[in-house]
C-alpha atoms as a PDB file:
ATOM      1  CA  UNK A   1     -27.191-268.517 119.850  1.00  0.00           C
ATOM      2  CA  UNK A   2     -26.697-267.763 124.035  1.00  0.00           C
ATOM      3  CA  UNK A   3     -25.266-264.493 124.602  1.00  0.00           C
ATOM      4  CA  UNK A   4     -23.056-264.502 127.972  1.00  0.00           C
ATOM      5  CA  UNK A   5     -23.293-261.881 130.400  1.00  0.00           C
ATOM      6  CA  UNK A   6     -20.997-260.656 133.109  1.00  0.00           C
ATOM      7  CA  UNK A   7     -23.080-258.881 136.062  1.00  0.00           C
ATOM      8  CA  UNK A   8     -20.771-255.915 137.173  1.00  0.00           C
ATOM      9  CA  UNK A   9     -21.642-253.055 139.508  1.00  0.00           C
ATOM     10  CA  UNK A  10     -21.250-249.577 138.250  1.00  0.00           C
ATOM     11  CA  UNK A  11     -21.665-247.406 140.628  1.00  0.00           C
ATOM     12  CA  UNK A  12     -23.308-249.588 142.940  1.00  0.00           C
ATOM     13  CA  UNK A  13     -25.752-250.716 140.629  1.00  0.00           C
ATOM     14  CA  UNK A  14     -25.299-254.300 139.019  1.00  0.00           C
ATOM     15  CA  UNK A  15     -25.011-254.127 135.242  1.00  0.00           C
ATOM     16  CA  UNK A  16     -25.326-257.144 132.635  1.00  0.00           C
ATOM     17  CA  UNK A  17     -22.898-256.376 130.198  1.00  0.00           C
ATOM     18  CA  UNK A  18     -21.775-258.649 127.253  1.00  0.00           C
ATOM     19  CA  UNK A  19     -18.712-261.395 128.030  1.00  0.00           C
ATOM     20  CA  UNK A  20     -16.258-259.609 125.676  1.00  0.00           C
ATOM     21  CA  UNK A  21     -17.052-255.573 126.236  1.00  0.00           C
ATOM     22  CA  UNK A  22     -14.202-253.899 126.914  1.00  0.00           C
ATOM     23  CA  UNK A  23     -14.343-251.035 129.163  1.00  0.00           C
ATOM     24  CA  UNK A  24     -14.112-248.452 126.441  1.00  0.00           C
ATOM     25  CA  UNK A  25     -17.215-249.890 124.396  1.00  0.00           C
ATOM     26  CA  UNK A  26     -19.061-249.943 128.292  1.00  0.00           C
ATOM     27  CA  UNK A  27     -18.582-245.947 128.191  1.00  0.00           C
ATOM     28  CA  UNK A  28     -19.692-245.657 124.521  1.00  0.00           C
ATOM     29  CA  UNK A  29     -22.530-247.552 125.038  1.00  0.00           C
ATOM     30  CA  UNK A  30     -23.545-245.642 128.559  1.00  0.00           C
ATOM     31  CA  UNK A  31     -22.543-242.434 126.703  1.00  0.00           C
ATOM     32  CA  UNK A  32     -19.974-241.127 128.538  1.00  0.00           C
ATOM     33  CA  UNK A  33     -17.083-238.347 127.196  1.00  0.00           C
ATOM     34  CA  UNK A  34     -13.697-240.167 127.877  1.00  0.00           C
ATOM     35  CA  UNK A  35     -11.978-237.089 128.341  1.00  0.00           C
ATOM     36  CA  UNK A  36     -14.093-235.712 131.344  1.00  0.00           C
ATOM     37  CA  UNK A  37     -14.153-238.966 133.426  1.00  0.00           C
ATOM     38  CA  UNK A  38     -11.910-241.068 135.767  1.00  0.00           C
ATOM     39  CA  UNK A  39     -12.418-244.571 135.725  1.00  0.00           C
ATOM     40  CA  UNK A  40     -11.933-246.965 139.057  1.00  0.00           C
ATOM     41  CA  UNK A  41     -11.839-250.599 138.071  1.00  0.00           C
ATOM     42  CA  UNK A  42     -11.686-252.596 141.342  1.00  0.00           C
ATOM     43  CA  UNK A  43     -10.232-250.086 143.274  1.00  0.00           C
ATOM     44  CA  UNK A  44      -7.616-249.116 140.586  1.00  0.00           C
ATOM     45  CA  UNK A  45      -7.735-245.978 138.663  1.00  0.00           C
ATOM     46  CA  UNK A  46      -7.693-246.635 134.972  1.00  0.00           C
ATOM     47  CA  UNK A  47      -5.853-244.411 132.908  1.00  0.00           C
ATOM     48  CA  UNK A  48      -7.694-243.539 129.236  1.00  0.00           C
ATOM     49  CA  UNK A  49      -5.224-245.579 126.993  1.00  0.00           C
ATOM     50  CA  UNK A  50      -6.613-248.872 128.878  1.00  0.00           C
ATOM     51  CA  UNK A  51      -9.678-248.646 128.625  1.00  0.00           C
ATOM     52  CA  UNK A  52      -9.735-250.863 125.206  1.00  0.00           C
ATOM     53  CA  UNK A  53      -7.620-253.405 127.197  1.00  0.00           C
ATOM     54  CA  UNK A  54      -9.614-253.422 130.347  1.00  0.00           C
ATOM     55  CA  UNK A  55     -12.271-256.287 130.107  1.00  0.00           C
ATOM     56  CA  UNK A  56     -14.660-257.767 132.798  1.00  0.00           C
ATOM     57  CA  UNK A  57     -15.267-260.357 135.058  1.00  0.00           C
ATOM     58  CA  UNK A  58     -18.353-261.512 136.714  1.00  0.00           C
ATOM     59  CA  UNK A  59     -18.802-259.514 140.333  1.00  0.00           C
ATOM     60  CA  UNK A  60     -16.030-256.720 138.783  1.00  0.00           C
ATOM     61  CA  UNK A  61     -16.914-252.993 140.579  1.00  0.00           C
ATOM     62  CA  UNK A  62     -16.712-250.161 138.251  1.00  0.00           C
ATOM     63  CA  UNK A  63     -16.736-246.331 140.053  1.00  0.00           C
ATOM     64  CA  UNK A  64     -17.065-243.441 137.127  1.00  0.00           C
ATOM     65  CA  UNK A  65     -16.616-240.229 138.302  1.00  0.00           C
ATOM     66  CA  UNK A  66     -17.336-237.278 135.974  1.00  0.00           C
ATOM     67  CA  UNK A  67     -15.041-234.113 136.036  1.00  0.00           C
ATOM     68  CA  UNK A  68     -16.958-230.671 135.737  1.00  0.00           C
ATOM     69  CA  UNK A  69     -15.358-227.544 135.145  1.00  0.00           C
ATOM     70  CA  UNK A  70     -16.655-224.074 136.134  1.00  0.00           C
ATOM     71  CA  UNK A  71     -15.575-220.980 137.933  1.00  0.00           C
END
């Protein structure tokens, strides 16, 4: 069986992620907490209840930017 990869940057670092991953399984699987981030998808902000509709293409840009509170 061939898997198929998409290459994606994240970040500005390419990323082989499976053909079918959704953006929500790409933050499982990297760990984040989907209520503390905000999600660019080529140069769109995602909002939370897309990211389980939000699939990939080859060459896609992903920016992840991770809100921290404090005081």
């Amino acid at each position: 069986m061939n898997t198929i990869y998409n290459t994606i940057f994240i970040n500005g670092q390419a990323f082989n992620c499976y053909i079918d991953m959704s953006l929500k399984d790409l933050l499982h699987y990297l760990e984040f907490e989907l209520n503390s981030i905000i999600v660019e998808h080529n140069n769109s902000i995602i909002h939370s209840t897309e990211f389980d509709k939000t699939f990939f293409k080859s060459q896609d840009t992903v920016e992840i930017i991770t809100i921290v509170g404090g005081g």
